[in-house]
Protein backbone atom coordinates (compact mmCIF):
# COMPACT_ATOMS: atom_id res chain seq x y z
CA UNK A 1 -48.48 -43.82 -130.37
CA UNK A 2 -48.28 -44.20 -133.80
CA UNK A 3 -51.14 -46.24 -134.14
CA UNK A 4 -52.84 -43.51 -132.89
CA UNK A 5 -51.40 -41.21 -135.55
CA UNK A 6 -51.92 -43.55 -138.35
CA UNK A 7 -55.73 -44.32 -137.13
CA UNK A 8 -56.59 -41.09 -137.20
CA UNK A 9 -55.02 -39.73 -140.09
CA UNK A 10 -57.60 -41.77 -141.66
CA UNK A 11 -60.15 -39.44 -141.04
CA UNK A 12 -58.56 -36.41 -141.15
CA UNK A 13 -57.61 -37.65 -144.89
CA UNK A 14 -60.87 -38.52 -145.88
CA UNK A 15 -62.03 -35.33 -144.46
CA UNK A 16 -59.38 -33.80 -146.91
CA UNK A 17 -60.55 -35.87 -149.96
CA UNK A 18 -64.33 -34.85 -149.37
CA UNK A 19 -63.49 -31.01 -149.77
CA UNK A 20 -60.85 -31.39 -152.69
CA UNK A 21 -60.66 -29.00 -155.32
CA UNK A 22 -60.39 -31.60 -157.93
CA UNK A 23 -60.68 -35.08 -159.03
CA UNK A 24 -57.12 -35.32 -158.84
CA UNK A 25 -57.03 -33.46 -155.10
CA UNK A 26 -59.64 -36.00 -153.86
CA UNK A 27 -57.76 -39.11 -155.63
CA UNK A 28 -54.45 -37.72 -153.91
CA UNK A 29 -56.11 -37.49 -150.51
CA UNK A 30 -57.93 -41.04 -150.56
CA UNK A 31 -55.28 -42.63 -151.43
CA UNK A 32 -53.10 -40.92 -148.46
CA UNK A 33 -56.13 -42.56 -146.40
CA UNK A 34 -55.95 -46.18 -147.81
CA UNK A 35 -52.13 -45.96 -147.10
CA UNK A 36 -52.50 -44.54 -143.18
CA UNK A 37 -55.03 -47.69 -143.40
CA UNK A 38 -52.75 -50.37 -144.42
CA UNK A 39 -50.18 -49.09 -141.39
CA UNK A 40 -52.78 -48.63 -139.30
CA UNK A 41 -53.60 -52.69 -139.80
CA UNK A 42 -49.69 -53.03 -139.55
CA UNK A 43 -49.38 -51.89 -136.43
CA UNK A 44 -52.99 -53.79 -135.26
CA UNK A 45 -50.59 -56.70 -136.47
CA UNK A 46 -47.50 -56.09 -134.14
CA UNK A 47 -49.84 -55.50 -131.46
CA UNK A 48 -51.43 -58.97 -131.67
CA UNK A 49 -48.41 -60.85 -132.53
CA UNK A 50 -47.18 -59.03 -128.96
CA UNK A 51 -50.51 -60.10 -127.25
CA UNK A 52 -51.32 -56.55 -125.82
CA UNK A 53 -54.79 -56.93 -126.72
CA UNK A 54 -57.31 -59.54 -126.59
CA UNK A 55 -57.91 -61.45 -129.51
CA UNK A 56 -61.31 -61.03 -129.72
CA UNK A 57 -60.93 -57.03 -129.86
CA UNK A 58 -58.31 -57.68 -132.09
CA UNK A 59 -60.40 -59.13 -134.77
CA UNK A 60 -62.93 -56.69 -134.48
CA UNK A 61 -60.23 -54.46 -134.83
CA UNK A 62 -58.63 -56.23 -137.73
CA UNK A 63 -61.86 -56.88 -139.40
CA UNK A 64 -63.16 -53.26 -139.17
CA UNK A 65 -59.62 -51.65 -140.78
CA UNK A 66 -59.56 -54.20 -143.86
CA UNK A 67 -63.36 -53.48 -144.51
CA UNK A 68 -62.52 -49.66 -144.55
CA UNK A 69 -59.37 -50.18 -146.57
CA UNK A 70 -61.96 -52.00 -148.85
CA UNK A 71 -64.05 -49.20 -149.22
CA UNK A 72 -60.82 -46.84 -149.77
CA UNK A 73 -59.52 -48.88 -152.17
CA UNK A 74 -63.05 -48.73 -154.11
CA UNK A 75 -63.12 -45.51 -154.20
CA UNK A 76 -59.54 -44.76 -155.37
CA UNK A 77 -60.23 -47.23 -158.52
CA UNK A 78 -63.66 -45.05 -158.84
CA UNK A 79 -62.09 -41.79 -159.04
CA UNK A 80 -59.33 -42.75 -161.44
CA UNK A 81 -61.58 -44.17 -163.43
CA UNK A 82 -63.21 -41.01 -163.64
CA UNK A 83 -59.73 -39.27 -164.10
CA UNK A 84 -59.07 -41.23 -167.19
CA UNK A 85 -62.70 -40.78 -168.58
């Protein structure tokens, strides 16, 4: 369940971040995303270290949440940057 919560908190985040009233409200939100991201690979994690999935999926999985935390990450070093300019 609370990969579930984490996975799509993601979205509803960057959702968030696209409408913010500021540079500061969309640096706030994105980073909320990046950090539902990281749990959301967490819990990917426990799940394959339990075997509940196959590991095939799981890497596509796996591979898929680091790529987006990536592009979150990018994009919280972008808009500080901008903060600070």
């Amino acid at each position: 369940m609370q990969l579930i919560r984490s996975g799509t908190s993601i979205g509803a985040n960057y959702r968030e971040a696209c409408y913010g009233r500021s540079q500061k409200d969309f640096t706030s939100k994105i980073s909320i995303a990046f950090s539902e991201c990281q749990e959301t690979i967490y819990w990917l994690e426990i799940i394959g270290d339990a075997e509940l999935i196959r590991p095939s999926r799981l890497k596509s999985l796996l591979s898929e949440a680091n790529e987006l935390a990536a592009i979150l990450c990018a994009s919280i070093k972008t808009s500080r940057a901008r903060l600070h300019s």
